[in-house]
C-alpha atoms as a PDB file:
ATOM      1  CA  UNK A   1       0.000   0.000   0.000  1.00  0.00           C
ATOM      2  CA  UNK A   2       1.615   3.849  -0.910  1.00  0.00           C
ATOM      3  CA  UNK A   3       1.325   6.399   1.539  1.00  0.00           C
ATOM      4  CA  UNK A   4      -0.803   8.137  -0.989  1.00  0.00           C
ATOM      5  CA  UNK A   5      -3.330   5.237  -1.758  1.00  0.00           C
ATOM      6  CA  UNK A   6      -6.376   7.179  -0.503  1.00  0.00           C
ATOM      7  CA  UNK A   7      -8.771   5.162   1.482  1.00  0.00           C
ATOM      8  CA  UNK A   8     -11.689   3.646  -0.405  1.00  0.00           C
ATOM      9  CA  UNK A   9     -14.746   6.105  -0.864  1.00  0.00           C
ATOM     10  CA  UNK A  10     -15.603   9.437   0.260  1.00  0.00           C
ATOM     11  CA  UNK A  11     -16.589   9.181   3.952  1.00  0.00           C
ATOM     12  CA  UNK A  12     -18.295  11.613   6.295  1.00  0.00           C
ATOM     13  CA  UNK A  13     -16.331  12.986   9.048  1.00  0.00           C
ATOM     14  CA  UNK A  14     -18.043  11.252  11.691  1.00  0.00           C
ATOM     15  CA  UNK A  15     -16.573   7.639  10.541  1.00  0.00           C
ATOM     16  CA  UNK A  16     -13.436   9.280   9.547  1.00  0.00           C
ATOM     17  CA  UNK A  17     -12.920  10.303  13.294  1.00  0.00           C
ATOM     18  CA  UNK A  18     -15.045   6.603  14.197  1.00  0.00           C
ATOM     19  CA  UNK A  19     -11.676   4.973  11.880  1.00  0.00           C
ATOM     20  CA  UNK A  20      -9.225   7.244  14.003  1.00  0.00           C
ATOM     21  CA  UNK A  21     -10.327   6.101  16.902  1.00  0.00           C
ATOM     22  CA  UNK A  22     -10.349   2.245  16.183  1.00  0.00           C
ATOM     23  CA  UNK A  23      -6.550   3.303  15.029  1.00  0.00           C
ATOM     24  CA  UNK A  24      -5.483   4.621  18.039  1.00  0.00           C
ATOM     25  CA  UNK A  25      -6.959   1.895  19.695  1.00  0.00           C
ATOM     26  CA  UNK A  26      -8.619   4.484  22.064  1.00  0.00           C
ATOM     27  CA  UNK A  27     -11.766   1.395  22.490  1.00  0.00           C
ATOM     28  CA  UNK A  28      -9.319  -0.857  23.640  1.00  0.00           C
ATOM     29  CA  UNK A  29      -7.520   0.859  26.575  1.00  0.00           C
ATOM     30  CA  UNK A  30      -5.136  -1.773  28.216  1.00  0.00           C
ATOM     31  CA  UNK A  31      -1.983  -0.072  26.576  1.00  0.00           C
ATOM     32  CA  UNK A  32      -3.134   2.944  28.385  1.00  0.00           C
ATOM     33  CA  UNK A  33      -3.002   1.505  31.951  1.00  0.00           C
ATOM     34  CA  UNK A  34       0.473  -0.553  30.662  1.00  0.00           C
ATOM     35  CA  UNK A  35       1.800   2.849  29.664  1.00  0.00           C
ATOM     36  CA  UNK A  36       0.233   4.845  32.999  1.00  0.00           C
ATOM     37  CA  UNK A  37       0.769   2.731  36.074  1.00  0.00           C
ATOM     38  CA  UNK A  38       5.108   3.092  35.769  1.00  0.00           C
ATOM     39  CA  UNK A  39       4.374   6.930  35.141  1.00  0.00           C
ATOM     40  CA  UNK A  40       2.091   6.938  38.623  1.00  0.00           C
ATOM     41  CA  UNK A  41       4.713   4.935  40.378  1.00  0.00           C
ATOM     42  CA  UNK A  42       7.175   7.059  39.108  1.00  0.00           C
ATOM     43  CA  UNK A  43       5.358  10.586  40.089  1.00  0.00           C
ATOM     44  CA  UNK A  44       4.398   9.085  43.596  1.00  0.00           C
ATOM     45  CA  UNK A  45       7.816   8.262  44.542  1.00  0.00           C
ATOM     46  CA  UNK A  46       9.620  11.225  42.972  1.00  0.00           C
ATOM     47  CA  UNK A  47       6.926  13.289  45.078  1.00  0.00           C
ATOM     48  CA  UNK A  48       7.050  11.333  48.151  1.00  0.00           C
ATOM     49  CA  UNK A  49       3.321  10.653  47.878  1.00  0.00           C
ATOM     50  CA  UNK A  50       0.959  13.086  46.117  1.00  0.00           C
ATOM     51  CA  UNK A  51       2.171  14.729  42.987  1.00  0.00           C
ATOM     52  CA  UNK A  52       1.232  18.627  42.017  1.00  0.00           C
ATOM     53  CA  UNK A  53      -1.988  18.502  40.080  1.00  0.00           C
ATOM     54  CA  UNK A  54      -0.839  20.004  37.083  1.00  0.00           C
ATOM     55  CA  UNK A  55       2.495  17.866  36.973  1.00  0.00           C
ATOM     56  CA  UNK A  56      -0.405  14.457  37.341  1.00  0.00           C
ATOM     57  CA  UNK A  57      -2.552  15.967  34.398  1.00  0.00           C
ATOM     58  CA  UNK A  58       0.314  16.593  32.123  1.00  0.00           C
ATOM     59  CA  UNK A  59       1.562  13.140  33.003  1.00  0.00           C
ATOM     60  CA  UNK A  60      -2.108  11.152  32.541  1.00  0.00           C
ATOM     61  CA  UNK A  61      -2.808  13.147  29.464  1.00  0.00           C
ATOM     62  CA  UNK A  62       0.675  12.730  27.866  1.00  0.00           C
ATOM     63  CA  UNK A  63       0.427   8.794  28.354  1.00  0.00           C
ATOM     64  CA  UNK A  64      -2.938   9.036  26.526  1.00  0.00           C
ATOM     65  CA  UNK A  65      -2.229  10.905  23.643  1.00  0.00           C
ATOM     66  CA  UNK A  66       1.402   9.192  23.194  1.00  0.00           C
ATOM     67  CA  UNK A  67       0.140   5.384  23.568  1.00  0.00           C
ATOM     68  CA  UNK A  68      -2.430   6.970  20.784  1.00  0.00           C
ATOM     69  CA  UNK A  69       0.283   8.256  19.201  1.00  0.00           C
ATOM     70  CA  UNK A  70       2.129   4.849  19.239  1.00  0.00           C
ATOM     71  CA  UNK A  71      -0.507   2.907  17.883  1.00  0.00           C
ATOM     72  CA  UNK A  72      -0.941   5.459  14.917  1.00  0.00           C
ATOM     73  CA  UNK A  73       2.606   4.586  13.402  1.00  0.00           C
ATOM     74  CA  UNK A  74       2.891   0.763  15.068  1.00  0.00           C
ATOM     75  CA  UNK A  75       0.426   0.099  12.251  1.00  0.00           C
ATOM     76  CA  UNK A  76       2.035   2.402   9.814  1.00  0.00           C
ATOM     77  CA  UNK A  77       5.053   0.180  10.645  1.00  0.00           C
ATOM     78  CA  UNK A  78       2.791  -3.210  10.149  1.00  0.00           C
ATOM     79  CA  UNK A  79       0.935  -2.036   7.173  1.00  0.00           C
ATOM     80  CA  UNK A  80       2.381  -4.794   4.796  1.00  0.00           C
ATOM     81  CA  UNK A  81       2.087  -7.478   7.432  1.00  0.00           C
ATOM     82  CA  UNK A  82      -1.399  -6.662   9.719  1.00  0.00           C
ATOM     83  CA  UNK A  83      -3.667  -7.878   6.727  1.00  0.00           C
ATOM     84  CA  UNK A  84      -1.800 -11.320   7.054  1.00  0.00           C
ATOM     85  CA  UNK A  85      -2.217 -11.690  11.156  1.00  0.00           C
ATOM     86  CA  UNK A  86      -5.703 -12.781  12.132  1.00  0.00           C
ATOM     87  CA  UNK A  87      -6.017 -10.728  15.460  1.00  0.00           C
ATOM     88  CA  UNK A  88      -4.922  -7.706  13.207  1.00  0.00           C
ATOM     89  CA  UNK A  89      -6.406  -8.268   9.966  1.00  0.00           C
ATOM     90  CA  UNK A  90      -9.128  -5.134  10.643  1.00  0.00           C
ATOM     91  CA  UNK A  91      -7.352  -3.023  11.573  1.00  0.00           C
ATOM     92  CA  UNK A  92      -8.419   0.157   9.758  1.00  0.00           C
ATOM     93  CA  UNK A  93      -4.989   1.043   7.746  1.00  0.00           C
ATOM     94  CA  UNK A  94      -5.073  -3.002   6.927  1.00  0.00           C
ATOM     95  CA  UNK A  95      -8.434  -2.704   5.720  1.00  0.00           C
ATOM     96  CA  UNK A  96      -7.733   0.261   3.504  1.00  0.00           C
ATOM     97  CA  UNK A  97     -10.358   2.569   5.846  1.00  0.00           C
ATOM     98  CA  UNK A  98      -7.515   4.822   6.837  1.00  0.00           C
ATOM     99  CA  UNK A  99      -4.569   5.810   4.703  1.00  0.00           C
ATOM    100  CA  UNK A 100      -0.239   5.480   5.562  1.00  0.00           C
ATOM    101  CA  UNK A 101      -0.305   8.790   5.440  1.00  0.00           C
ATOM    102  CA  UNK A 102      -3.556  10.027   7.414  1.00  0.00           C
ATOM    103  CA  UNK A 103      -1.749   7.347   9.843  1.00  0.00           C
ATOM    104  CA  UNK A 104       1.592   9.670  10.302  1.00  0.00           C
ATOM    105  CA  UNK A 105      -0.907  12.526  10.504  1.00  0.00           C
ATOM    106  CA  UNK A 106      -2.524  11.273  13.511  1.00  0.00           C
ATOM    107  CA  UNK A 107       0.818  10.296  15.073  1.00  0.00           C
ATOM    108  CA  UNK A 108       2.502  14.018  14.548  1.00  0.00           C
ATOM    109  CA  UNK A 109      -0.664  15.639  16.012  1.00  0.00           C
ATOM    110  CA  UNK A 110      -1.207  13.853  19.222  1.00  0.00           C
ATOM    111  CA  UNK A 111       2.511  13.720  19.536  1.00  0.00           C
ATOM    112  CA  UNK A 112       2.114  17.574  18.914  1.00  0.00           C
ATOM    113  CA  UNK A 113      -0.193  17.817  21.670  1.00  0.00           C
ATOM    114  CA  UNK A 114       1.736  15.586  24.040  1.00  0.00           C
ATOM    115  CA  UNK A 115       5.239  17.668  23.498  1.00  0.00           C
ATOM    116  CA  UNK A 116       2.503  21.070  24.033  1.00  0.00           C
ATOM    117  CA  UNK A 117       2.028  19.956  27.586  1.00  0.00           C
ATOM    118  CA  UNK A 118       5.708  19.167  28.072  1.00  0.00           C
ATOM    119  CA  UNK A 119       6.041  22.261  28.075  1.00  0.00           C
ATOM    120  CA  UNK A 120       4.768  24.044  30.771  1.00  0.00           C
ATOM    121  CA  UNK A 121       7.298  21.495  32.734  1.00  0.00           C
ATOM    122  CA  UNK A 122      11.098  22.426  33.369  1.00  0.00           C
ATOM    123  CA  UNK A 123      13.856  22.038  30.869  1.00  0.00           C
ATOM    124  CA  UNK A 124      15.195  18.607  31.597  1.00  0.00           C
ATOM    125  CA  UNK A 125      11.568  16.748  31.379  1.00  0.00           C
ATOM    126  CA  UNK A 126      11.665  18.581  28.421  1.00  0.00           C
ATOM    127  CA  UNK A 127      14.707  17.256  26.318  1.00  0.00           C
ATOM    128  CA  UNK A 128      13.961  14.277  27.911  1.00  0.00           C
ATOM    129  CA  UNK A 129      10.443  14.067  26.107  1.00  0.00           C
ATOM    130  CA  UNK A 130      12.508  14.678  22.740  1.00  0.00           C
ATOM    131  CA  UNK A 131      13.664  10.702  23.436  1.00  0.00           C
ATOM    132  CA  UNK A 132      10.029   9.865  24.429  1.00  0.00           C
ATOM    133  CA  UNK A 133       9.047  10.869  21.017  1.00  0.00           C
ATOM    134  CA  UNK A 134      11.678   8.935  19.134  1.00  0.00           C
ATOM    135  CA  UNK A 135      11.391   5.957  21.307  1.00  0.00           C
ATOM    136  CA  UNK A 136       7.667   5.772  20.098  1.00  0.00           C
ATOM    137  CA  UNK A 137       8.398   6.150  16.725  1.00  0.00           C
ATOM    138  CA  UNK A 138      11.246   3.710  16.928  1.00  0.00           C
ATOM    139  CA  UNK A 139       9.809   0.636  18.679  1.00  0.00           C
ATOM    140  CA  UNK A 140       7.567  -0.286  15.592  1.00  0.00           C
ATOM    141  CA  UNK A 141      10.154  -0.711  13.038  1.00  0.00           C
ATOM    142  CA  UNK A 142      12.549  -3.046  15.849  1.00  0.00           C
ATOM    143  CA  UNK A 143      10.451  -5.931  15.180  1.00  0.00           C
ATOM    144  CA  UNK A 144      11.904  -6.474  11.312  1.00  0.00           C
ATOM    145  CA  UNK A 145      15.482  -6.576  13.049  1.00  0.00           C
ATOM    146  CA  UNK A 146      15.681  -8.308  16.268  1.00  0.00           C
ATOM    147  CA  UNK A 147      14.090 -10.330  18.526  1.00  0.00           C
ATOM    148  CA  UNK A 148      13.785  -8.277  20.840  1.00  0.00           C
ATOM    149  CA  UNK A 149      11.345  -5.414  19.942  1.00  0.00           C
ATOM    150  CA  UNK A 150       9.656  -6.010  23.322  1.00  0.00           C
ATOM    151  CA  UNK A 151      12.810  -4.431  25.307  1.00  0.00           C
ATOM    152  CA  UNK A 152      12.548  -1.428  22.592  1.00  0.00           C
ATOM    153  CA  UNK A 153       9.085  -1.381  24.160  1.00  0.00           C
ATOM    154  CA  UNK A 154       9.519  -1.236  27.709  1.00  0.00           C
ATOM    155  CA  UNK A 155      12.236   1.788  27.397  1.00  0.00           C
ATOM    156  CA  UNK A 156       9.920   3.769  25.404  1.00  0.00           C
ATOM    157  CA  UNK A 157       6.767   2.684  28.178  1.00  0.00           C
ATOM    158  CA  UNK A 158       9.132   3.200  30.959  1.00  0.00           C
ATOM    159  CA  UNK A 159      11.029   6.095  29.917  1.00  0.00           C
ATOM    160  CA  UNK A 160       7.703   8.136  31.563  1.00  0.00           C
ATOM    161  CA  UNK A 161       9.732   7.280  34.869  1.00  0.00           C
ATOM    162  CA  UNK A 162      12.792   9.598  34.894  1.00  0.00           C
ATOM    163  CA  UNK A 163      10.632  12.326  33.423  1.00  0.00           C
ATOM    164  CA  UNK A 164       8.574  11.997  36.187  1.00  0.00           C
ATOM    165  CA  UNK A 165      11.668  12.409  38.380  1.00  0.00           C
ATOM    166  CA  UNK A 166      13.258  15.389  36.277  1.00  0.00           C
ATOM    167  CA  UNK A 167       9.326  16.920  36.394  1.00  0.00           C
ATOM    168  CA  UNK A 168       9.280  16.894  40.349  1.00  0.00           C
ATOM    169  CA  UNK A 169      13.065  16.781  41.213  1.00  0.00           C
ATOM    170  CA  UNK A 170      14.936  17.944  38.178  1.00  0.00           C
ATOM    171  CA  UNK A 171      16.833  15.444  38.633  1.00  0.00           C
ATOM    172  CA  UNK A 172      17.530  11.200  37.976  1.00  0.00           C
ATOM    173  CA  UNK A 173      18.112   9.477  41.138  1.00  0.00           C
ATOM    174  CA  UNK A 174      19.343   5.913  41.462  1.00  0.00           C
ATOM    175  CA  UNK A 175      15.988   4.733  42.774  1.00  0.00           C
ATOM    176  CA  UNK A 176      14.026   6.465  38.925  1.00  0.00           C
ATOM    177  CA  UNK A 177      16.911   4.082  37.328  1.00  0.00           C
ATOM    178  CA  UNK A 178      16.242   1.164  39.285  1.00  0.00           C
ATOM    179  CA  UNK A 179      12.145   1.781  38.851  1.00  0.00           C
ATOM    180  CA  UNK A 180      13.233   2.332  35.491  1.00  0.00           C
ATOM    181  CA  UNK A 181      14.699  -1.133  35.022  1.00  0.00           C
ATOM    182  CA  UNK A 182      11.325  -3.045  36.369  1.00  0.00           C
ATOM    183  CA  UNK A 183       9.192  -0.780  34.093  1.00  0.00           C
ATOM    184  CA  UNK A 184      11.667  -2.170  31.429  1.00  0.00           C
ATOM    185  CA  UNK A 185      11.445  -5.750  32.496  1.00  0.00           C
ATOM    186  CA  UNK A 186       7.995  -5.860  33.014  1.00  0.00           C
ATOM    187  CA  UNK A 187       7.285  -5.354  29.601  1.00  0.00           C
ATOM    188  CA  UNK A 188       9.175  -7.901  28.290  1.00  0.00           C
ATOM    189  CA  UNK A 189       6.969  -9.707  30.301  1.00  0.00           C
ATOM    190  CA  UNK A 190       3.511  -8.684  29.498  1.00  0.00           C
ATOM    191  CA  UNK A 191       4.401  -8.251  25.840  1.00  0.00           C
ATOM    192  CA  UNK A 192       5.859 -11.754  25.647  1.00  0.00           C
ATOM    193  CA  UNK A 193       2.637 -13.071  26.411  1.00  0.00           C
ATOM    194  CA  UNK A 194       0.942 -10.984  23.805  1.00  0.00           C
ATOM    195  CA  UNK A 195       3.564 -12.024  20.860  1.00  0.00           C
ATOM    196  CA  UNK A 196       2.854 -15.620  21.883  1.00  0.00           C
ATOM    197  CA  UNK A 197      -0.846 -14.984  20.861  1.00  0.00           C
ATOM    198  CA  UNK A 198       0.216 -14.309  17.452  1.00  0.00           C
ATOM    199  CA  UNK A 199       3.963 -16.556  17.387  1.00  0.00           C
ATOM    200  CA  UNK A 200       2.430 -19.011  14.482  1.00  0.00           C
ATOM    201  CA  UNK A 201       1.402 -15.880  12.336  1.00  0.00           C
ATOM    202  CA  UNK A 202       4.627 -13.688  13.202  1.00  0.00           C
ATOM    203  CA  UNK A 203       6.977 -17.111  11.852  1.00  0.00           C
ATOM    204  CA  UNK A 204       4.610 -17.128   8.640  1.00  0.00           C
ATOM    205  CA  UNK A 205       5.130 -13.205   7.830  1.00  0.00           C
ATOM    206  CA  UNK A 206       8.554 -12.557   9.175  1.00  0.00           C
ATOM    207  CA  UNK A 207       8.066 -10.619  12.379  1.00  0.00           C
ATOM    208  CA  UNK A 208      10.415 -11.127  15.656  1.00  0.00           C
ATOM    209  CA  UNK A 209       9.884 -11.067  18.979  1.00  0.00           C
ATOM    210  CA  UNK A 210      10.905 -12.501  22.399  1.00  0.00           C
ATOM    211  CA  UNK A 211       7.927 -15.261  21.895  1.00  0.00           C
ATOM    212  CA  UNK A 212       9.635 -16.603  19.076  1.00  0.00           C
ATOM    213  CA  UNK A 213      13.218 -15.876  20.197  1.00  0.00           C
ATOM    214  CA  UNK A 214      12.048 -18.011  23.675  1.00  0.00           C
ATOM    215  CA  UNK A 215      10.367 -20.579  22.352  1.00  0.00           C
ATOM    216  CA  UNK A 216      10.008 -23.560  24.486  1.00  0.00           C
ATOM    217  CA  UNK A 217      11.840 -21.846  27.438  1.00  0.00           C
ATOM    218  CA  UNK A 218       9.079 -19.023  26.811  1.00  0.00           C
ATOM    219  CA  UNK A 219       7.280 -19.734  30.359  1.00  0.00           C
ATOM    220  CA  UNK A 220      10.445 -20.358  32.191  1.00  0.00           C
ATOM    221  CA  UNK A 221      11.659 -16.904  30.924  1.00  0.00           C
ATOM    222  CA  UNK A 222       8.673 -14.849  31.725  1.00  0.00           C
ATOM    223  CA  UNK A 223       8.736 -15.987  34.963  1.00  0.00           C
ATOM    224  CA  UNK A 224      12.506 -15.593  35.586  1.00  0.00           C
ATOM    225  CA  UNK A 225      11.556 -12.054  34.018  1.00  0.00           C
ATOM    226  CA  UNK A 226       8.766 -11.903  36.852  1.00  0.00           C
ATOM    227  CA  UNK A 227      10.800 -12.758  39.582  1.00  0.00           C
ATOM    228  CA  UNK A 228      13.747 -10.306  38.700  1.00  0.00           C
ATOM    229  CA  UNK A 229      11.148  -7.451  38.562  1.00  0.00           C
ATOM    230  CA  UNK A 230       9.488  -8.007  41.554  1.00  0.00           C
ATOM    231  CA  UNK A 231      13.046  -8.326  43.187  1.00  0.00           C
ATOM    232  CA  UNK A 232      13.752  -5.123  41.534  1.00  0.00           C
ATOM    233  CA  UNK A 233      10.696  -3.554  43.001  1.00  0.00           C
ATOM    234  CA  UNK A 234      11.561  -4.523  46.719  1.00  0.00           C
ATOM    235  CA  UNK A 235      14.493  -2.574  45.899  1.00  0.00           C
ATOM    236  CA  UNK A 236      13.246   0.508  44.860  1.00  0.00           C
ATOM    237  CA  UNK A 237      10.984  -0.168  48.343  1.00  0.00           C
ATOM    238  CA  UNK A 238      14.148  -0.268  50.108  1.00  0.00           C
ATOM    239  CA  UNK A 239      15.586   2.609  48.805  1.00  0.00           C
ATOM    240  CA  UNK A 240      13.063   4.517  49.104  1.00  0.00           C
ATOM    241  CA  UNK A 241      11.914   3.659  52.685  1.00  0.00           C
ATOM    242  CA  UNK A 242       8.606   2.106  51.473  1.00  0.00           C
ATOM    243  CA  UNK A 243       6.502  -0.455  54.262  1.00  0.00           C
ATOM    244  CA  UNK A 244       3.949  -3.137  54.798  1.00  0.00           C
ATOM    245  CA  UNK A 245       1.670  -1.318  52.646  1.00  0.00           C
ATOM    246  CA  UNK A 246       4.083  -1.526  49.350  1.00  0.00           C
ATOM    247  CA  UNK A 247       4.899  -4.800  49.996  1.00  0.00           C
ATOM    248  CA  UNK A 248       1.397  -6.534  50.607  1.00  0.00           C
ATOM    249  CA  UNK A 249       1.030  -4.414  46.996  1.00  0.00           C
ATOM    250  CA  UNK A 250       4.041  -6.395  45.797  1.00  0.00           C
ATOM    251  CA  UNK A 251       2.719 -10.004  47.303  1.00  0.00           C
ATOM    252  CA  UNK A 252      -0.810  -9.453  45.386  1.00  0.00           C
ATOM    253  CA  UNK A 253       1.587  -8.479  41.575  1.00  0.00           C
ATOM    254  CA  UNK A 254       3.410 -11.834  42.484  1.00  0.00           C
ATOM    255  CA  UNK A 255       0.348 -13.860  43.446  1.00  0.00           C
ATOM    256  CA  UNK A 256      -1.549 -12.484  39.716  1.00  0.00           C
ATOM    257  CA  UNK A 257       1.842 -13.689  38.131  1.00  0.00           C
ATOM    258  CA  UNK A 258       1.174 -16.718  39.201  1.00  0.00           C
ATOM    259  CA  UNK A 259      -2.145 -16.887  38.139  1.00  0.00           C
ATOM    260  CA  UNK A 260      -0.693 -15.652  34.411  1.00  0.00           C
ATOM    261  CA  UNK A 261       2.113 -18.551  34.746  1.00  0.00           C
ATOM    262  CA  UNK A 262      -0.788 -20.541  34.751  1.00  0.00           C
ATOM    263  CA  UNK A 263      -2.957 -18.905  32.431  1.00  0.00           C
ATOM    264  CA  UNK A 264      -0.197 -19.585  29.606  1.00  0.00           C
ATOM    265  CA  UNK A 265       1.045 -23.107  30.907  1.00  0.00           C
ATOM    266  CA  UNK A 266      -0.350 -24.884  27.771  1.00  0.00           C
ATOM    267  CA  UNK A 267      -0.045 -21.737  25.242  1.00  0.00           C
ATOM    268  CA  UNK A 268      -3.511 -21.219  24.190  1.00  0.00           C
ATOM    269  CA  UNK A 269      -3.846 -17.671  21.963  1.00  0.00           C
ATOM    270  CA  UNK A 270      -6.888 -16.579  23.858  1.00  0.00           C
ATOM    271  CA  UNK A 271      -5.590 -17.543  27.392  1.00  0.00           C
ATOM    272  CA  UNK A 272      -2.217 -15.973  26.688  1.00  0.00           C
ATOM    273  CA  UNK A 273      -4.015 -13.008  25.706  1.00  0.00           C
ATOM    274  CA  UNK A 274      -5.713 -13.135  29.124  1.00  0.00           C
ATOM    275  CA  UNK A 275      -2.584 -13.329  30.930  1.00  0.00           C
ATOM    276  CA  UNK A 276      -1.181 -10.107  28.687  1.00  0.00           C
ATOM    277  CA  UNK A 277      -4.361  -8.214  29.886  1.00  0.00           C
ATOM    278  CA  UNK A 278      -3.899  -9.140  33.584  1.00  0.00           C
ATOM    279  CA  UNK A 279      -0.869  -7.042  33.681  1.00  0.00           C
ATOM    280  CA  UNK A 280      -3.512  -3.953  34.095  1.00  0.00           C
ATOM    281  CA  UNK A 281      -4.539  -5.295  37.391  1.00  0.00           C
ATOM    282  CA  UNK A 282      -0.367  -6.505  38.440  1.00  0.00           C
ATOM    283  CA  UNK A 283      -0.072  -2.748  37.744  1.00  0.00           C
ATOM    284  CA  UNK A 284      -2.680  -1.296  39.789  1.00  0.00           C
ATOM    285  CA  UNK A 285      -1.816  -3.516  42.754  1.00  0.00           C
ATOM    286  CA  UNK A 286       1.919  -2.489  42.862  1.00  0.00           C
ATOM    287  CA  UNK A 287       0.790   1.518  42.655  1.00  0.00           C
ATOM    288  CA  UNK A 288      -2.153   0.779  45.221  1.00  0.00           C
ATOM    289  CA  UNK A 289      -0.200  -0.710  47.815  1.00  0.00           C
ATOM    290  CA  UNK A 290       2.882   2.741  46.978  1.00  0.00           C
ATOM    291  CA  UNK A 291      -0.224   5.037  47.208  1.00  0.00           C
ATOM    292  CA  UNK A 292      -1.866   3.524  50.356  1.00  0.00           C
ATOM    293  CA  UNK A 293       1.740   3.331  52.126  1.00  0.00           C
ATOM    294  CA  UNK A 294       2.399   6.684  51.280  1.00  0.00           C
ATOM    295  CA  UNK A 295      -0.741   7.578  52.579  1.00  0.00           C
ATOM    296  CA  UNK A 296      -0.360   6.113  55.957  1.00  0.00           C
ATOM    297  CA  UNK A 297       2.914   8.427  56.548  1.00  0.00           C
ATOM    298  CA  UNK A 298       1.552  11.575  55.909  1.00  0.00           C
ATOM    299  CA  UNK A 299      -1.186  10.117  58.171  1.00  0.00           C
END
């Protein structure tokens, strides 16, 4: 497909916006939470508990419009391969409802209006939303080259976490990097499980990813890459002081990890695909049990 095929038909501009928003997968929100819970974790610990209000709006709205954003050119990226995976077959630039190019449209506007509230932030958080950018525009393309788009992946999700730290701090403490690190493993996690949904399609077309690079060690490696973040995660508790509250927060992430170890024992698409979309909940656990034991010291 060219960048200037023009999608079939004249449409309306309510279904143009209706194909928009199927392409920036705003009805399917789980990359949203995957994308926000390491930016809350970040902002509650570079605070010490509350962030400023305007600092947590910038931060929620930026992780909206830039997982929107990454969607737009992943499948500008995948245009010549999406029409050949089942789970992605209708997608709307597969399908021909939305063109290449109206594609890198939507990804320079929202990343337009991510980089706008950047900057009312200080000067580091904003150079460092420069590599936020490029990350996002990078990932996509890693999966033609290595197996191992997913760690591409979790530095562009995690790198939310030393802007939080430059936004409240101006600065990168040991503690962002180590945070950092889990935000980076934990995605090679969760997005392990997801390529194994799609591993028989990826071999047939000629896309890589940790799935495939795994293969029958895949379980033993997620959950080697489960325990190391977790571990990781204490630490940042220990550094950072953290009690009871943070780790009864950590206990509940380890016990759902379980439950996903078992959810993917006997590599079933639809139950791996489960186990990908559990992460959410691993997520909100981990920042409920930081928020609740932050709350109890200011208490």
């Amino acid at each position: 497909m060219s960048i200037d095929q023009p999608a079939a038909g004249p449409v309306d501009w309510r279904t143009r916006l209706g194909r928009y928003w199927r392409l920036v997968r705003a009805d399917r929100p789980i990359g949203i939470y995957l994308l926000l819970w390491p930016a809350l974790w970040g902002l509650w610990i570079a605070a010490a508990g509350m962030p400023p209000a305007w600092v947590l709006f910038v931060f929620v709205a930026g992780t909206i419009l830039m997982r929107s954003a990454g969607c737009a050119i992943n499948d500008f990226a995948d245009r010549d391969f999406d029409g050949r995976v089942e789970r992605t077959a209708q997608r709307p630039l597969a399908t021909g409802q939305v063109t290449p190019r109206e594609a890198l449209v939507v990804f320079a506007v929202l990343s337009l209006l991510a980089f706008a509230l950047v900057l009312t932030l200080n000067t580091k958080t904003i150079a460092h939303s420069v590599i936020a950018v490029s990350l996002a525009a990078l990932y996509p393309f890693t999966k033609r080259f290595t197996h191992m788009p997913q760690l591409f992946l979790g530095i562009a999700f995690g790198w939310a976490v030393p802007m939080a730290f430059t936004a409240l701090q101006n600065q990168i403490p040991p503690v962002a990097w180590v945070l950092f690190g889990a935000t980076v493993v934990w995605a090679l996690i969760y997005d392990t499980m997801y390529a194994m949904v799609d591993r028989k399609d990826d071999l047939r077309v000629g896309i890589k990813s940790t799935a495939i690079l795994f293969g029958r060690f895949d379980r033993l490696a997620v959950g080697l890459l489960q325990v190391l973040m977790l571990a990781m995660l204490w630490q940042v508790g220990q550094m950072t002081g953290r009690g009871v509250a943070y780790l009864l927060g950590l206990t509940a992430a380890a016990a759902l990890f379980a439950y996903q170890q078992w959810l993917i024992r006997e590599r079933v698409p639809a139950r791996c695909f489960a186990a990908f979309l559990n992460n959410h909940y691993a997520g909100l656990l981990i920042f409920t049990g930081l928020f609740v034991d932050y709350l109890l010291v200011i208490e």
